[in-house]
Protein backbone atom coordinates (compact mmCIF):
# COMPACT_ATOMS: atom_id res chain seq x y z
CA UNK A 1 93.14 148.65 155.44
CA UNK A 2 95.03 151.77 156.65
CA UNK A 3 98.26 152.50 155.18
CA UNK A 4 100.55 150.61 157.70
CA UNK A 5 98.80 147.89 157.43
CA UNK A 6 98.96 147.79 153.30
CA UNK A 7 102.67 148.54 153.95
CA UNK A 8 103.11 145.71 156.44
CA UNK A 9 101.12 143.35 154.13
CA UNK A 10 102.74 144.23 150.98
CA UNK A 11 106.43 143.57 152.73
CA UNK A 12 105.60 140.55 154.55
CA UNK A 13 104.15 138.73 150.71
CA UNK A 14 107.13 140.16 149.31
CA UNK A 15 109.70 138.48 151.76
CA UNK A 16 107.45 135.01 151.34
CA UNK A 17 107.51 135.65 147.27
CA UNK A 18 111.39 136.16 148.00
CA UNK A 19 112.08 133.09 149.78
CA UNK A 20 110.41 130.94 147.13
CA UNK A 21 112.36 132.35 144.80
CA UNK A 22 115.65 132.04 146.39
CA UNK A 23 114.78 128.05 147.51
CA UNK A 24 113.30 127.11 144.32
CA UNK A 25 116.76 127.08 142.76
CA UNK A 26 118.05 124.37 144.60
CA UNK A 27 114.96 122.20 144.00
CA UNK A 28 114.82 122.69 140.47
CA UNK A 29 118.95 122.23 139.72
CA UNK A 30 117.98 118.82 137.94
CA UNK A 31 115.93 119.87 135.98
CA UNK A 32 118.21 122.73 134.64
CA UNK A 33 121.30 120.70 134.24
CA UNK A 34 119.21 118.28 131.73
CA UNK A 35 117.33 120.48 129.75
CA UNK A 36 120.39 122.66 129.39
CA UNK A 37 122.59 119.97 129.16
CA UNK A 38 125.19 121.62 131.96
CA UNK A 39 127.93 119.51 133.69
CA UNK A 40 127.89 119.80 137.17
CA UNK A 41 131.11 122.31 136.98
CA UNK A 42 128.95 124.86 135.32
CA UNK A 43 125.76 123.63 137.47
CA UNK A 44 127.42 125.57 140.68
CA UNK A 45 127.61 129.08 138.55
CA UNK A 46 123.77 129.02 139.44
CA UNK A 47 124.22 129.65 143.13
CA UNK A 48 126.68 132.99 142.83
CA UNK A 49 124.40 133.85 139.73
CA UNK A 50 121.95 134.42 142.55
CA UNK A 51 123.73 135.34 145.05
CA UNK A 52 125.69 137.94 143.61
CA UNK A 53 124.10 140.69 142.36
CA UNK A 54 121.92 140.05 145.32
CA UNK A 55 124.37 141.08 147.84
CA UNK A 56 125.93 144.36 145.96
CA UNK A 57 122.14 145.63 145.57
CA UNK A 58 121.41 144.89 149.26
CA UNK A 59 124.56 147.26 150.43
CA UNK A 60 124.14 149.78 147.61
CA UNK A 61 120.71 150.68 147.78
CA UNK A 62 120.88 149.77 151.74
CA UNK A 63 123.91 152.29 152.58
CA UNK A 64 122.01 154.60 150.12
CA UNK A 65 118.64 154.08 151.59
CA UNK A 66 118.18 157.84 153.12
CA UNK A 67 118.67 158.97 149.85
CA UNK A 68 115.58 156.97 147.55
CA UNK A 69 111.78 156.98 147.47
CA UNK A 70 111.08 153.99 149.05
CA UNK A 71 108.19 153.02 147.75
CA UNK A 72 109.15 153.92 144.14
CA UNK A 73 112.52 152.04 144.48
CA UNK A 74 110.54 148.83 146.12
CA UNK A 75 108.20 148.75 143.09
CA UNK A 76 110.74 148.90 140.29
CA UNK A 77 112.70 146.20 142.01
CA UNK A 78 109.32 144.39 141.94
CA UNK A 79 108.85 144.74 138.18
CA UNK A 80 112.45 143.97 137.23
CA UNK A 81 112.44 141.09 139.68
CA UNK A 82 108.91 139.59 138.17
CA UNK A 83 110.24 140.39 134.24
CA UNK A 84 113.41 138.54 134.89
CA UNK A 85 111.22 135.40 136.22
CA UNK A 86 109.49 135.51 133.59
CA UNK A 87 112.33 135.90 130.87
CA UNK A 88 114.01 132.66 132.97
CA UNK A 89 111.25 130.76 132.31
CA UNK A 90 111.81 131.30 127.91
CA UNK A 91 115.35 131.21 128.66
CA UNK A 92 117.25 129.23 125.51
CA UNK A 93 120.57 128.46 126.89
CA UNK A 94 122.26 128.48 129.74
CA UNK A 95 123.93 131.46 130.15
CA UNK A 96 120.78 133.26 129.15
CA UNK A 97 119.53 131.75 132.07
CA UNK A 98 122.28 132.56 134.55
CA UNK A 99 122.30 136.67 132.99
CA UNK A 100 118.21 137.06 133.77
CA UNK A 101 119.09 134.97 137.49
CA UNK A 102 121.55 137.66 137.93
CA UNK A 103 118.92 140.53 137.10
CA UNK A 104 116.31 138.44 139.33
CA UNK A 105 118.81 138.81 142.38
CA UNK A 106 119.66 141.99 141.83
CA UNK A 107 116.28 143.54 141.86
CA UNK A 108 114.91 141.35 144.66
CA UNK A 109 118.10 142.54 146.51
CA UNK A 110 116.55 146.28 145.93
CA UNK A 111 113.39 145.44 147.79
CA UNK A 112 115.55 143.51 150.53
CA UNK A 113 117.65 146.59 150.94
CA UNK A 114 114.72 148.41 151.72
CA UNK A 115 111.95 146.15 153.40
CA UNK A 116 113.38 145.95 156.76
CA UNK A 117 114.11 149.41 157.06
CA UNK A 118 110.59 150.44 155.93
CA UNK A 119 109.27 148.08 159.33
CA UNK A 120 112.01 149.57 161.26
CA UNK A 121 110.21 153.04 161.01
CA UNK A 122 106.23 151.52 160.74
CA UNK A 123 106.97 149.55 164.20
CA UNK A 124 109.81 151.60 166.27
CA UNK A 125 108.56 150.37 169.52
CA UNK A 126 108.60 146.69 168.53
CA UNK A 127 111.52 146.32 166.00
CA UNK A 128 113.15 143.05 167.93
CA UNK A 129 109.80 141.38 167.26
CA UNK A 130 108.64 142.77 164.37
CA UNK A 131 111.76 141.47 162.76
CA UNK A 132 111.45 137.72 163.85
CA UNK A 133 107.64 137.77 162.27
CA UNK A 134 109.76 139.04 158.85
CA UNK A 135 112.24 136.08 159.23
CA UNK A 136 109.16 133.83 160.44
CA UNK A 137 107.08 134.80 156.81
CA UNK A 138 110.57 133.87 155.13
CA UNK A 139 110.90 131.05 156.64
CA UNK A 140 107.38 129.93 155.52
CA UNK A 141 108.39 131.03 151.88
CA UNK A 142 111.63 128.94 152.55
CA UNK A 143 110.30 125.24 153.40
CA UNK A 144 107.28 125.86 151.14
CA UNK A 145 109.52 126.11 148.26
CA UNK A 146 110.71 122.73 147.34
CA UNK A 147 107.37 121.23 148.08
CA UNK A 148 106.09 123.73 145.45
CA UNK A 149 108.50 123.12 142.80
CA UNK A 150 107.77 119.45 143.26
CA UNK A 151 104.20 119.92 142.40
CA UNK A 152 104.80 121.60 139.28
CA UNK A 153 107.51 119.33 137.76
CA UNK A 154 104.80 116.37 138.47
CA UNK A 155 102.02 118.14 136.71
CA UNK A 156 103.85 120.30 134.08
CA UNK A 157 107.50 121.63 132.65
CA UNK A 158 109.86 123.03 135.21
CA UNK A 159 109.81 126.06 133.29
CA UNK A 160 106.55 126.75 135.06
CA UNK A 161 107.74 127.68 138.55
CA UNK A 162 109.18 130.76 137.45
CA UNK A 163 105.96 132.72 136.30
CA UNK A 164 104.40 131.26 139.31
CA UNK A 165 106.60 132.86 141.24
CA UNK A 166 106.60 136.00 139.88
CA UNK A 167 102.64 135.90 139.86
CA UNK A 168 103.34 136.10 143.99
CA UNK A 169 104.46 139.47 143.80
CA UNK A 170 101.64 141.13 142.16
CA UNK A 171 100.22 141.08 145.67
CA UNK A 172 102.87 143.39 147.10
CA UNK A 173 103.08 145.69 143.79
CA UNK A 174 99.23 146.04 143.78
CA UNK A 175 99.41 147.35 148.01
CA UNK A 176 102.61 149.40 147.44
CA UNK A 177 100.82 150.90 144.59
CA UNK A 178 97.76 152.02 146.56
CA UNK A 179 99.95 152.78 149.52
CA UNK A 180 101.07 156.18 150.19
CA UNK A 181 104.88 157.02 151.23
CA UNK A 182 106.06 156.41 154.51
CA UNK A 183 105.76 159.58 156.58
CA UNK A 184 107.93 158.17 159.23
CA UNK A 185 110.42 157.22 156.76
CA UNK A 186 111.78 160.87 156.83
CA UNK A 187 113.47 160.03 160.07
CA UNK A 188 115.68 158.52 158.24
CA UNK A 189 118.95 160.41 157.66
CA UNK A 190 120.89 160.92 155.02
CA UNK A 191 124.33 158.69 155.17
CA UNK A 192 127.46 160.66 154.62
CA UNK A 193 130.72 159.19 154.45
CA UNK A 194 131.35 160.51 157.80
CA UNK A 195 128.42 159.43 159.20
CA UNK A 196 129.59 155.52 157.49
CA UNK A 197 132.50 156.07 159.08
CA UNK A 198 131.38 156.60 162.59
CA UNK A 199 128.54 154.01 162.01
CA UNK A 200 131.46 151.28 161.54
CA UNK A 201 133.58 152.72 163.86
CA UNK A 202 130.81 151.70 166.76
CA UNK A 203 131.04 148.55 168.88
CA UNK A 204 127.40 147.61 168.12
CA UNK A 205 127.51 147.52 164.70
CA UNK A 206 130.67 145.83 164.29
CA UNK A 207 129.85 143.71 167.33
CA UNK A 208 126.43 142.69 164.73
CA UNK A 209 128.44 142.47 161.68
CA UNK A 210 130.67 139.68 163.10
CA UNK A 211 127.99 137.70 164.67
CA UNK A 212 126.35 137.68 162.01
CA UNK A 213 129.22 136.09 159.38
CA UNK A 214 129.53 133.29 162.10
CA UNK A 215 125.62 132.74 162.45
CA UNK A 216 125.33 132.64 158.34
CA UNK A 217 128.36 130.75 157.67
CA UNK A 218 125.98 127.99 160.22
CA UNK A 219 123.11 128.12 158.18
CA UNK A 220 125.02 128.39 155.13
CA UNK A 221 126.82 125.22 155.97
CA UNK A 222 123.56 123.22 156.57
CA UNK A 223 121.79 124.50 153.86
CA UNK A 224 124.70 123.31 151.64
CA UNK A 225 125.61 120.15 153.16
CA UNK A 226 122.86 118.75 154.83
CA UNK A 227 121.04 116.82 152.45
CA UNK A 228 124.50 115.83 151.10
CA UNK A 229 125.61 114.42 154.77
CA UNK A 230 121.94 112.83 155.44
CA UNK A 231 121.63 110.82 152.13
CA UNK A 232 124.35 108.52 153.91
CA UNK A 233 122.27 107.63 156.12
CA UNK A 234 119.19 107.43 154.41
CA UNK A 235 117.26 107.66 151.48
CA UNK A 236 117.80 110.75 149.16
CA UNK A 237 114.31 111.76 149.11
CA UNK A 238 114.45 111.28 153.28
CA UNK A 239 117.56 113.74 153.20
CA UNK A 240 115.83 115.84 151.49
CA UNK A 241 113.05 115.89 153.77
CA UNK A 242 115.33 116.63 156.50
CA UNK A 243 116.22 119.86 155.09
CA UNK A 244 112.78 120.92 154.77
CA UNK A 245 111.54 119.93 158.43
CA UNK A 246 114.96 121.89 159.79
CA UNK A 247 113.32 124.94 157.84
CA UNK A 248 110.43 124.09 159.21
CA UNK A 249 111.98 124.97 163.00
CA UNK A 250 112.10 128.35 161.75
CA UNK A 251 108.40 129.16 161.55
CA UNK A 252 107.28 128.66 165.26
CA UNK A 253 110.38 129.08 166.79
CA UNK A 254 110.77 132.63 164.98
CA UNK A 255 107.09 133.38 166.16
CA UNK A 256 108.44 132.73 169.97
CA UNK A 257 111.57 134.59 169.82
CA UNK A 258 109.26 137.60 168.63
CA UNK A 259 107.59 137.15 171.81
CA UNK A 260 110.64 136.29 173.93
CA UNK A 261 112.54 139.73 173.21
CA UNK A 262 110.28 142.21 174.13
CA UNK A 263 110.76 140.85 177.09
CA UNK A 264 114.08 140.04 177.67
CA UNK A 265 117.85 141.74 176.52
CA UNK A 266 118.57 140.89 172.32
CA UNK A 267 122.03 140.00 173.75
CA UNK A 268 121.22 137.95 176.56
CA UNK A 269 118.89 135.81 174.55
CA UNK A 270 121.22 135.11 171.71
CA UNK A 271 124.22 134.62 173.80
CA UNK A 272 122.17 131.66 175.62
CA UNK A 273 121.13 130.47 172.34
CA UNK A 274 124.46 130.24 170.63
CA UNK A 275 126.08 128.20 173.81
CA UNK A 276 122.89 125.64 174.30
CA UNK A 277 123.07 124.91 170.12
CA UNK A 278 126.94 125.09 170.27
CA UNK A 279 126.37 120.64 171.62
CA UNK A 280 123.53 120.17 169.49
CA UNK A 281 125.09 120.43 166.42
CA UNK A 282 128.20 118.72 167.54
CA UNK A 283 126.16 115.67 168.18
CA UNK A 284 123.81 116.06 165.67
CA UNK A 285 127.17 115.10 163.50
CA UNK A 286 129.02 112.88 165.38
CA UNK A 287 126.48 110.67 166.80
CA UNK A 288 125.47 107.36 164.88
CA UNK A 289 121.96 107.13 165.49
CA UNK A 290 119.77 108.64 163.09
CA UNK A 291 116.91 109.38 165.29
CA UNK A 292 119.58 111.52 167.43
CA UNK A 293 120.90 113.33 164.29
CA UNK A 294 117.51 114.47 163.53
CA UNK A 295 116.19 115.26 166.77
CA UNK A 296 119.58 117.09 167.02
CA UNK A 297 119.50 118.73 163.62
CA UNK A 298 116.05 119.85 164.56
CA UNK A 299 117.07 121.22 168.00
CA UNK A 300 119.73 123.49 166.35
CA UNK A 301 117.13 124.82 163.59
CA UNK A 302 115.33 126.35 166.40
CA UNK A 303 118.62 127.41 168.13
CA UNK A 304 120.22 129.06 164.56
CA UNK A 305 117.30 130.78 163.45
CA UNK A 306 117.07 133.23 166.06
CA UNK A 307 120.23 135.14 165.34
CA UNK A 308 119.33 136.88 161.73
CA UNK A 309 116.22 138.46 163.04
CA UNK A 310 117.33 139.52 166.98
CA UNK A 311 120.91 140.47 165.74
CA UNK A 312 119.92 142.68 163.22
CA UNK A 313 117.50 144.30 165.07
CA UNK A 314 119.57 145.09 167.94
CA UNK A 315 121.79 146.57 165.62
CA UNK A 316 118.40 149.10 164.04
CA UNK A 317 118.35 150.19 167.59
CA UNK A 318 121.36 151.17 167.90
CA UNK A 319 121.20 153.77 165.11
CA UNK A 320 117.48 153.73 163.94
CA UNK A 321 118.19 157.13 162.11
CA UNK A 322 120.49 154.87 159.93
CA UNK A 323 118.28 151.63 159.56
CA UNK A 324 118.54 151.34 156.25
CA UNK A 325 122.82 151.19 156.41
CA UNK A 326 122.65 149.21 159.29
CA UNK A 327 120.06 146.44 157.75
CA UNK A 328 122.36 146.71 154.65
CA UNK A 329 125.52 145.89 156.75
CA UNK A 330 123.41 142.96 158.71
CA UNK A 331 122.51 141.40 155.58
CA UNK A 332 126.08 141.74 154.00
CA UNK A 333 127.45 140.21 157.20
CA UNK A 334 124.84 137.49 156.72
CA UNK A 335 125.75 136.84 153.52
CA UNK A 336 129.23 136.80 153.91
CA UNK A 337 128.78 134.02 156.21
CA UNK A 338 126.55 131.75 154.00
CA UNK A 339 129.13 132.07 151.00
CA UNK A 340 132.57 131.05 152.89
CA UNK A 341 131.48 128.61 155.48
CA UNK A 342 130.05 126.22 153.40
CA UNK A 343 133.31 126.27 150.78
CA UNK A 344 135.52 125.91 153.67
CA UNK A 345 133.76 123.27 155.21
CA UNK A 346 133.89 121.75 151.74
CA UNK A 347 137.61 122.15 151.81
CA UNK A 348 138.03 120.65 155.50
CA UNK A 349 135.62 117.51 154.60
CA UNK A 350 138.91 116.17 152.04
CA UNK A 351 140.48 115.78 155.02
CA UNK A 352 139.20 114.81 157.76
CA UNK A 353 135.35 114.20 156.37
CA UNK A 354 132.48 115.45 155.98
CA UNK A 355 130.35 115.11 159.07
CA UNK A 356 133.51 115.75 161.64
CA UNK A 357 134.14 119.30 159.35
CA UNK A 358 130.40 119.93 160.04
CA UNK A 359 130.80 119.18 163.73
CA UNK A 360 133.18 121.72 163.99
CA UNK A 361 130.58 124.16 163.51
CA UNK A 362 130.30 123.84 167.48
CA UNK A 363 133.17 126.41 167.44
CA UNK A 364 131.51 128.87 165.24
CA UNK A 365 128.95 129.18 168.00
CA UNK A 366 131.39 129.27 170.92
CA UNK A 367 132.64 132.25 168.84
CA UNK A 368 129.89 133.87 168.03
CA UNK A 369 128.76 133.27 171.77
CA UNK A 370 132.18 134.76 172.88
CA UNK A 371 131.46 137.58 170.24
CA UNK A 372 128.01 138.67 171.68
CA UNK A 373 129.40 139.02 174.88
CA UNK A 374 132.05 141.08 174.44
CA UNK A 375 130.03 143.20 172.51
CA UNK A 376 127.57 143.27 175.43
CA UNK A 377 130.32 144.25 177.27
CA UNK A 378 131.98 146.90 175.98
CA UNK A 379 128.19 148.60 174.81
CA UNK A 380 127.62 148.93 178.00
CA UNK A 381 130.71 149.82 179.22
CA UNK A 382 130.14 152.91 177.23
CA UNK A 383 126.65 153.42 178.11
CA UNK A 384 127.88 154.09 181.45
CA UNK A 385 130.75 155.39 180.89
């Protein structure tokens, strides 16, 4: 295995580990509000816990990326990540818990901050579909989370999931450790505040940014409410289900988009994607069938996961002397989108209920649809210009 290659493994097992991590909190939330003994007020903290310190150490360490060893920054964000898992796992209240979460977050946000850059500069000639196999192996991590959990809470304490976790990411400590650092990532430049400035100032990358709040307040919202909106309709075990099968989309449909952009525009192809899934998830909740609402559902996870991956990456090519920044600025975009969505859809569901709030979703694809192309428009514009 040449160097690359123990790169490319080591961030691809990471991002799987990471996933796992990040979905095993939901599927374990029972558990914790029992043995802790935590009314559901105090049950939410867990989600910004995570979330949190996540975030500020993806745009930190990402807008400061041309300035760190890589590889020695990846690895202590492995260690802290995998000594906080464990520490969760002995944790004897609640806000023990919710202080070592916090650390967890924070150092898996380090090796986030960093991971996608590092592919950015191992695959420059195939960063559109490099970056949908990164969101594909997260994906995988994603859906095989809860099934995961489940076997452990059937077999042993709850407790247990944690060191399992963290046992995942010996595999990418033990490659990063034999790896040597990236040669190519010396192409990446040093970001001034200057150089920030100009960076934000561009079309492209604020033309990303947006797009990207819309497409994550989407997935936000169904990751929140989902299950929530399902269970009236069927069993909660079902709902649950449906969660995991519209994570499931993500895997091959991730794998094709990899495929589809080398060929075609990153613009073109999410453009067409956010106006086809802009009546799929309007009907997947409005309609009163529930074969429809799955089928739909279904439909829109292989619409909604393209946008991450392709976005992002059209935004690395933009500036791929600044990949780190501009992953840090895709992810915070992301993010941004996943934590206001899903409150405001909460808000809107008082009123007028839940599954016409979610329908309205529709717009937040006509808007990131109308987004894309103006950014389209005006990049080129000034290509020609």
């Amino acid at each position: 295995m040449n160097n690359r290659q123990r790169w490319t493994v080591a961030i691809f097992t990471f991002v799987v580990g990471d996933a796992i991590a990040l979905q095993m909190r939901g599927a374990v939330l029972p558990e914790v509000a029992a043995d802790f003994d935590v009314p559901e007020a105090l049950l939410g903290l867990v989600a910004p816990a995570g979330t949190l310190g996540f975030l500020l150490a993806v745009l930190v360490v990402g807008l400061a990326a041309g300035h760190l060893p890589v590889r020695r920054t990846m690895l202590a964000g492995l260690g802290v990540a995998m000594a906080a898992l464990l520490s969760m796992a002995v944790a004897p209240i609640y806000v023990v818990f919710l202080g070592f979460l916090l650390i967890q977050g924070t150092a898996d946000g380090v090796g986030r901050a960093l991971d996608r850059p590092a592919l950015s500069h191992l695959y420059p000639a195939q960063r559109g579909r490099t970056f949908n196999l990164y969101a594909m192996a997260w994906a995988v991590g994603g859906a095989s989370a809860p099934i995961l959990a489940n076997v452990v809470i059937d077999v042993a304490d709850w407790r247990y999931v944690f060191p399992i976790v963290a046992v995942l990411f010996v595999v990418p400590v033990v490659l990063l450790a034999r790896s040597a650092d990236l040669e190519s990532a010396a192409n990446e430049r040093r970001l001034t505040v200057s150089g920030l400035r100009e960076m934000v100032r561009d079309p492209a990358v604020l033309g990303m940014a947006a797009a990207l709040v819309f497409s994550g307040g989407v997935e936000g919202s169904i990751f929140t409410w989902l299950p929530y909106f399902a269970s009236e309709h069927v069993t909660k075990s079902q709902a649950n289900m449906v969660l995991s099968a519209f994570l499931v989309t993500y895997i091959p449909a991730r794998a094709a988009y990899g495929l589809v952009i080398e060929r075609y525009d990153y613009l073109v192809v999410t453009f067409v994607l956010a106006i086809c899934t802009a009546p799929l998830v309007y009907l997947a909740f409005t309609t009163t069938s529930v074969t429809v609402f799955v089928l739909a559902i279904l439909a829109t996870g292989v619409g909604v996961s393209s946008f991450f991956p392709t976005l992002s990456a059209f935004g690395v090519d933009e500036h791929p002397e600044y990949s780190g920044p501009v992953s840090a600025i895709a992810t915070g975009g992301n993010y941004l989108g996943i934590s206001v969505f899903p409150a405001v859809v909460g808000l809107l569901s008082t009123y007028i209920g839940l599954g016409t709030a979610l329908s309205l979703l529709a717009g937040a694809f006509v808007c990131l649809g109308a987004i894309i192309a103006i950014t389209a428009w005006v990049t080129r514009r000034g290509a020609v210009a």
